[in-house]
N, C-alpha and C. Protein backbone atom coordinates (compact mmCIF):
# COMPACT_ATOMS: atom_id res chain seq x y z
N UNK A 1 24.47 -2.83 -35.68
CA UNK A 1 23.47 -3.14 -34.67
C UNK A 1 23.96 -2.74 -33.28
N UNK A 2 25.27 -3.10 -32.92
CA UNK A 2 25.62 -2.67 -31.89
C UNK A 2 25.66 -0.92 -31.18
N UNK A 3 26.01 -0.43 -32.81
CA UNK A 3 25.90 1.12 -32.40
C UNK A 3 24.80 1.50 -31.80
N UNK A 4 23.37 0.58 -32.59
CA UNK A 4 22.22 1.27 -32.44
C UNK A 4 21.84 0.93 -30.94
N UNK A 5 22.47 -0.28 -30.60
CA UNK A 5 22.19 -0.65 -28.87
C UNK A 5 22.79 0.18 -27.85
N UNK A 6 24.07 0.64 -28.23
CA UNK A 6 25.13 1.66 -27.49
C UNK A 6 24.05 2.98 -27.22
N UNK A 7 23.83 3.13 -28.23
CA UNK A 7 23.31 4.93 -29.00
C UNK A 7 22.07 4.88 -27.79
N UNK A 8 20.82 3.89 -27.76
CA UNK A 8 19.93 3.49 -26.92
C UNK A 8 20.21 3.44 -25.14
N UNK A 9 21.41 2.80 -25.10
CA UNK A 9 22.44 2.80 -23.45
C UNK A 9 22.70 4.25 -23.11
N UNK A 10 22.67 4.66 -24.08
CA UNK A 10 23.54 5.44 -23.45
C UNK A 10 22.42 7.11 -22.92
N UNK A 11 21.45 6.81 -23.50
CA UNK A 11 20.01 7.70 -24.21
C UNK A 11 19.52 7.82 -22.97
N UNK A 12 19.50 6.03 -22.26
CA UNK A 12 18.63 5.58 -21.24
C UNK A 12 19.38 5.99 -20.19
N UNK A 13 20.70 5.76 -20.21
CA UNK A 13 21.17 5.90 -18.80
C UNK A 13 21.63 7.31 -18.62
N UNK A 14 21.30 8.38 -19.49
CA UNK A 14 21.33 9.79 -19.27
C UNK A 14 19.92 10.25 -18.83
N UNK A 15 18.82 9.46 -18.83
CA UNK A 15 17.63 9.59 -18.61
C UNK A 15 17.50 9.52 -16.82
N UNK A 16 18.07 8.30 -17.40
CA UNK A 16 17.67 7.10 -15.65
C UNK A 16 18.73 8.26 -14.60
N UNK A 17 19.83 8.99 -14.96
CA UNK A 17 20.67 9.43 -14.04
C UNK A 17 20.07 10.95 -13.68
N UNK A 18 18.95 11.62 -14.46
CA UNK A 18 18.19 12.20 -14.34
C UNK A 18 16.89 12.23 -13.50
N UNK A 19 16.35 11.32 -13.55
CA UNK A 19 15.56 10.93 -13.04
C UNK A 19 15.69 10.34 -11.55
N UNK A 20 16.95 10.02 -11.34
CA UNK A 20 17.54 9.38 -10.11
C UNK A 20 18.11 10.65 -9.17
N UNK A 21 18.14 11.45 -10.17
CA UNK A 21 18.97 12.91 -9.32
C UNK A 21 17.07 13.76 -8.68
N UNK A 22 16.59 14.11 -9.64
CA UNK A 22 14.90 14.22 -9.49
C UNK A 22 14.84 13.53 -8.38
N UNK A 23 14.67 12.36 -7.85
CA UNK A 23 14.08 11.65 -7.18
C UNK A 23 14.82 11.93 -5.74
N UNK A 24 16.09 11.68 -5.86
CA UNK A 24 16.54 12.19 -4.50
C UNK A 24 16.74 13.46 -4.37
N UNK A 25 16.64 14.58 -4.77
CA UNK A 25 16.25 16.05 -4.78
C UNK A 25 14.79 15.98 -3.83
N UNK A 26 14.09 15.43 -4.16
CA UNK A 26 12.37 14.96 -3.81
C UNK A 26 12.43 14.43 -2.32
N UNK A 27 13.41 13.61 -2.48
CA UNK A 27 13.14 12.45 -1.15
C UNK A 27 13.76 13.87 -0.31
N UNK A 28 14.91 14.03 -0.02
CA UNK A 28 16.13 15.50 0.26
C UNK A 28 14.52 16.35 1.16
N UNK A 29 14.02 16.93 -0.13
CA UNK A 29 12.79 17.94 0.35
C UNK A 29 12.10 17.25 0.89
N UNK A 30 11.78 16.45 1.10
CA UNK A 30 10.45 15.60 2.29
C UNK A 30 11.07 15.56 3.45
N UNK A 31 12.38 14.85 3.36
CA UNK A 31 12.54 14.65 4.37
C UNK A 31 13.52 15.96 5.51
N UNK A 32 13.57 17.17 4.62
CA UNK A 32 14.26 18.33 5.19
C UNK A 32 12.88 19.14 5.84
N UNK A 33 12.29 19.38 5.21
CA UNK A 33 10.60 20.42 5.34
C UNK A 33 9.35 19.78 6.00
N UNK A 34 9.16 18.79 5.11
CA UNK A 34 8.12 17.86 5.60
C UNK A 34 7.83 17.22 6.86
N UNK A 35 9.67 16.17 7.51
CA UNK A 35 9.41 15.67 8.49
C UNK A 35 9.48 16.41 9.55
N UNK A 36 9.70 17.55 9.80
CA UNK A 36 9.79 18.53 11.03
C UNK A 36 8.57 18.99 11.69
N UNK A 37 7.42 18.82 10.24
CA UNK A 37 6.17 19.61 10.64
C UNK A 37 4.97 18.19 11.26
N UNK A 38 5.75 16.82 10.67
CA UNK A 38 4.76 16.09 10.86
C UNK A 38 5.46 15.55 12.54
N UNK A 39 6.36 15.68 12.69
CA UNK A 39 7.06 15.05 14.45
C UNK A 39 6.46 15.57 15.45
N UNK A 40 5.74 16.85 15.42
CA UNK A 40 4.84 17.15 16.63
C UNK A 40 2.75 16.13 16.71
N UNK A 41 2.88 15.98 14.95
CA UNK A 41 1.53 15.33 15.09
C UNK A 41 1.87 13.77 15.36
N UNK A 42 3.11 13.29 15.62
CA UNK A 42 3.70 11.92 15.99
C UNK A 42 4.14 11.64 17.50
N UNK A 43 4.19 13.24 17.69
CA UNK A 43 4.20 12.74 19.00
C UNK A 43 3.12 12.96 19.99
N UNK A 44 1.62 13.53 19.58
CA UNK A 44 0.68 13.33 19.83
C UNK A 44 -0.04 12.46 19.73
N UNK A 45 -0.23 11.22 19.15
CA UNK A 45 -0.19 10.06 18.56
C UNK A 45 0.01 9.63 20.67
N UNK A 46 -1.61 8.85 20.69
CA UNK A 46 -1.46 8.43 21.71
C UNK A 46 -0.56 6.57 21.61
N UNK A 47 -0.05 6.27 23.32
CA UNK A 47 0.80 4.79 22.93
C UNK A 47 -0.36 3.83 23.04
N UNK A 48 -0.36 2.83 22.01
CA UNK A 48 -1.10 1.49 21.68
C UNK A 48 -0.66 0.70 22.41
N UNK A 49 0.24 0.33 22.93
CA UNK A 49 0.88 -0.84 23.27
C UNK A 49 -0.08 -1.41 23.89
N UNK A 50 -0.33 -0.69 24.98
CA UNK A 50 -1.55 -1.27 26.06
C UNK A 50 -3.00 -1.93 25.16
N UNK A 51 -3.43 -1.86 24.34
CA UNK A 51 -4.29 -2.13 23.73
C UNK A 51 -4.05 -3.86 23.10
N UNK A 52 -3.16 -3.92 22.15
CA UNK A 52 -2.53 -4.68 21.62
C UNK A 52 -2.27 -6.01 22.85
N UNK A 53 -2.00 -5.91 24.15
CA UNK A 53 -1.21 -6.58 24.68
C UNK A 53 -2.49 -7.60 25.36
N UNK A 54 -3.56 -6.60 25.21
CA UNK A 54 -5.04 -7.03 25.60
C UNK A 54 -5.28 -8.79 24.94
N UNK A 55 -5.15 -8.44 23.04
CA UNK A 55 -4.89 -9.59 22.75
C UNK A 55 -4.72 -11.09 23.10
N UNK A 56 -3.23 -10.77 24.19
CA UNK A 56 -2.55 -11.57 24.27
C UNK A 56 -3.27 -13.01 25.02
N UNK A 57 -4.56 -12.80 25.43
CA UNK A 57 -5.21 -13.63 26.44
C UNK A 57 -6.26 -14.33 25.30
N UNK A 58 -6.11 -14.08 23.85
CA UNK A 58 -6.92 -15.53 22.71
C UNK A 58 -5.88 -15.46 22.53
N UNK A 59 -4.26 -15.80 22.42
CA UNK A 59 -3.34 -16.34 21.55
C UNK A 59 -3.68 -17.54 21.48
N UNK A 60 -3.97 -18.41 22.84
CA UNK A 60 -4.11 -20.18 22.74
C UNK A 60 -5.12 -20.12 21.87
N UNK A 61 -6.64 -19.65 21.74
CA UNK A 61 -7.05 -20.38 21.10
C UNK A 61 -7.77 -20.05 19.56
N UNK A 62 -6.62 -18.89 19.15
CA UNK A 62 -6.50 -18.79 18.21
C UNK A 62 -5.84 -19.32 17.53
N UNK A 63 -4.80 -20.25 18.17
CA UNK A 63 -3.22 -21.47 18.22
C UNK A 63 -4.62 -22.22 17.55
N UNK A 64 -5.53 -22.69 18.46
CA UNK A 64 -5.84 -24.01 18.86
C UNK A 64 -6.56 -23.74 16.92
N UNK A 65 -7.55 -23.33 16.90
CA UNK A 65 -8.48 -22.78 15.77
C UNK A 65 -7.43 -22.49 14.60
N UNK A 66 -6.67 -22.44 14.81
CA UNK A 66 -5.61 -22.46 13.82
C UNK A 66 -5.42 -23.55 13.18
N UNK A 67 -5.42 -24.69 14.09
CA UNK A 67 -4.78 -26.00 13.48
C UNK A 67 -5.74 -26.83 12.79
N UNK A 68 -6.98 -26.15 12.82
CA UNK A 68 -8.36 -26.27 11.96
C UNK A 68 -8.34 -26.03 10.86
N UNK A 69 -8.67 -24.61 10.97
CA UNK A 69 -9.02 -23.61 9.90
C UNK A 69 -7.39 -22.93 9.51
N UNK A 70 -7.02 -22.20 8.72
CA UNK A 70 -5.77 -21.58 8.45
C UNK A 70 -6.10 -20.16 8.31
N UNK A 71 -6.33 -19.81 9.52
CA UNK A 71 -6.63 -17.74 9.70
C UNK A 71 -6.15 -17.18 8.97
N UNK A 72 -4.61 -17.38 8.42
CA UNK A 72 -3.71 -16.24 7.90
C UNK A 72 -4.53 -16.61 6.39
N UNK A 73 -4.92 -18.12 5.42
CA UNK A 73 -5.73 -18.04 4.33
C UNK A 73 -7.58 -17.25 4.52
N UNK A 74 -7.90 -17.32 5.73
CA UNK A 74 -8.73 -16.94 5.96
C UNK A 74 -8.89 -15.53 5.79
N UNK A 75 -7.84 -14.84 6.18
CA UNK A 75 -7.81 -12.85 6.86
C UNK A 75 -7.23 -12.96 5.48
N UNK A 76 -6.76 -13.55 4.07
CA UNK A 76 -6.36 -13.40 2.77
C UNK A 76 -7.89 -13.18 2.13
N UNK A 77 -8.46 -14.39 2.25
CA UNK A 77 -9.66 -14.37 1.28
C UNK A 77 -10.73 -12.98 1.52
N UNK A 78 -10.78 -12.97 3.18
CA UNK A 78 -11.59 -11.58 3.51
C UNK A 78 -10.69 -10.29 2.76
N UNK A 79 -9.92 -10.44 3.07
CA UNK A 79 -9.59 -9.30 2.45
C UNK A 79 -9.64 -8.87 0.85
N UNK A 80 -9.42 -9.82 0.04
CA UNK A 80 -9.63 -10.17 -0.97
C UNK A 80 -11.26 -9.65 -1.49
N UNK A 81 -12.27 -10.20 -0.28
CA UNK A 81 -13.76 -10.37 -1.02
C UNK A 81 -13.69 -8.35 -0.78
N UNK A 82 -13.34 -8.10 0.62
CA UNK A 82 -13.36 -6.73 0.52
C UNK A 82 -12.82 -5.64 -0.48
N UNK A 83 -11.45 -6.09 -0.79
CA UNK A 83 -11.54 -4.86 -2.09
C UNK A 83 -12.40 -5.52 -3.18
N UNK A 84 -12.54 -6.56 -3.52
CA UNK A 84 -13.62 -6.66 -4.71
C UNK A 84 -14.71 -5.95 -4.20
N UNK A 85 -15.69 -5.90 -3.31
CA UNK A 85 -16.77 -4.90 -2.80
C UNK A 85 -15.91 -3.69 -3.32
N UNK A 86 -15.41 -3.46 -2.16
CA UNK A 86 -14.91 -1.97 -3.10
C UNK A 86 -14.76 -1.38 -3.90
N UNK A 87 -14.14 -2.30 -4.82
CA UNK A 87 -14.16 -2.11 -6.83
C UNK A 87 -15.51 -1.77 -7.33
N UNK A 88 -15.64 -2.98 -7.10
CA UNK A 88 -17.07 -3.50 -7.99
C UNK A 88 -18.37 -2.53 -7.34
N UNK A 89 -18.85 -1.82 -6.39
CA UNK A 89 -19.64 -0.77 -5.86
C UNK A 89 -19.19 0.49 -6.96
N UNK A 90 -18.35 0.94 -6.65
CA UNK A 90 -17.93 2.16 -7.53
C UNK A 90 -18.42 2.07 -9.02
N UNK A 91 -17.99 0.85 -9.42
CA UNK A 91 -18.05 0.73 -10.93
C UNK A 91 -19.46 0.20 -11.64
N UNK A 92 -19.89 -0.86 -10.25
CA UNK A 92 -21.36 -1.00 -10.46
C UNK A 92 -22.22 0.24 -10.76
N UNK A 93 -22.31 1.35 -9.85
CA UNK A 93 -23.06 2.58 -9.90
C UNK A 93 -22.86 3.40 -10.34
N UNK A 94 -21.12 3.56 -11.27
CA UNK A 94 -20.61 4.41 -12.57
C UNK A 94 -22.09 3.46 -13.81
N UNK A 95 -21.58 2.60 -14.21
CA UNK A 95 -22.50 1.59 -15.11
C UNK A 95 -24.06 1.94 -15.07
N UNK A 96 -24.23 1.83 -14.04
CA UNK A 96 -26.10 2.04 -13.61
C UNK A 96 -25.98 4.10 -13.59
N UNK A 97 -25.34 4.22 -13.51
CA UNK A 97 -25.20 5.81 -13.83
C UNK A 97 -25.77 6.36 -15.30
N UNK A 98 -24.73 5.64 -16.32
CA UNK A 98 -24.57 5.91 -17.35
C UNK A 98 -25.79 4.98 -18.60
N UNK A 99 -25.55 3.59 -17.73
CA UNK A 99 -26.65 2.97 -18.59
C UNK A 99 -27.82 2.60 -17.77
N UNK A 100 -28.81 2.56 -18.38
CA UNK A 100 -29.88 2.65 -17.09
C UNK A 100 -30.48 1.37 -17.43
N UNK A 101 -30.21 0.76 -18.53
CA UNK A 101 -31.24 -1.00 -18.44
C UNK A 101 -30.80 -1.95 -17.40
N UNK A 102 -29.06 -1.70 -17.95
CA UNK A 102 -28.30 -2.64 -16.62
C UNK A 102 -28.37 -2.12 -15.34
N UNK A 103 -28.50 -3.60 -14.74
CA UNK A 103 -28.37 -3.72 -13.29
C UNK A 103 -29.66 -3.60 -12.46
């Protein structure tokens, strides 16, 4: 039994050391070719900061509304109902595509 576990180790980790060499070969080329061409469209990329900082004048009473309601479960569930819309549109009108009684 043990051989057959060795024989399996040893199968896998000639695989995995393959696959690990692949992978950083990959990462190597992205980041040799790739990131050179994308640093001029990054630095066109206008600065946000100023936008963001706008914010800063509801922090209180988003504090305050906080101690109500729980925003961060709140901005979970929205987000949540939104990819279900998302799903469920696509697949609704694949369905009504294909079968025409439903829906």
């Amino acid at each position: 039994m043990n051989l057959i576990v060795e024989f399996f180790k040893n199968v896998y980790g000639w695989q995995l050391s393959i696959f690990s060499f692949i992978l950083n070969w990959f990462l190597d080329l992205i980041f040799e070719y790739i990131e050179p061409m994308l640093e001029p469209l990054a630095d066109a990329l206008p600065d946000l900061s100023g936008v963001w900082s706008r914010f800063q004048m509801i922090a209180p009473f988003t504090a305050f509304v906080n101690q109500w309601i729980a925003l961060d479960f709140a901005f979970t569930l929205l987000t949540a109902y939104f990819v279900f819309i998302v799903i469920m549109i696509p697949v609704k009108l694949i369905i009504k595509l294909f079968i025409p009684t439903v829906g």
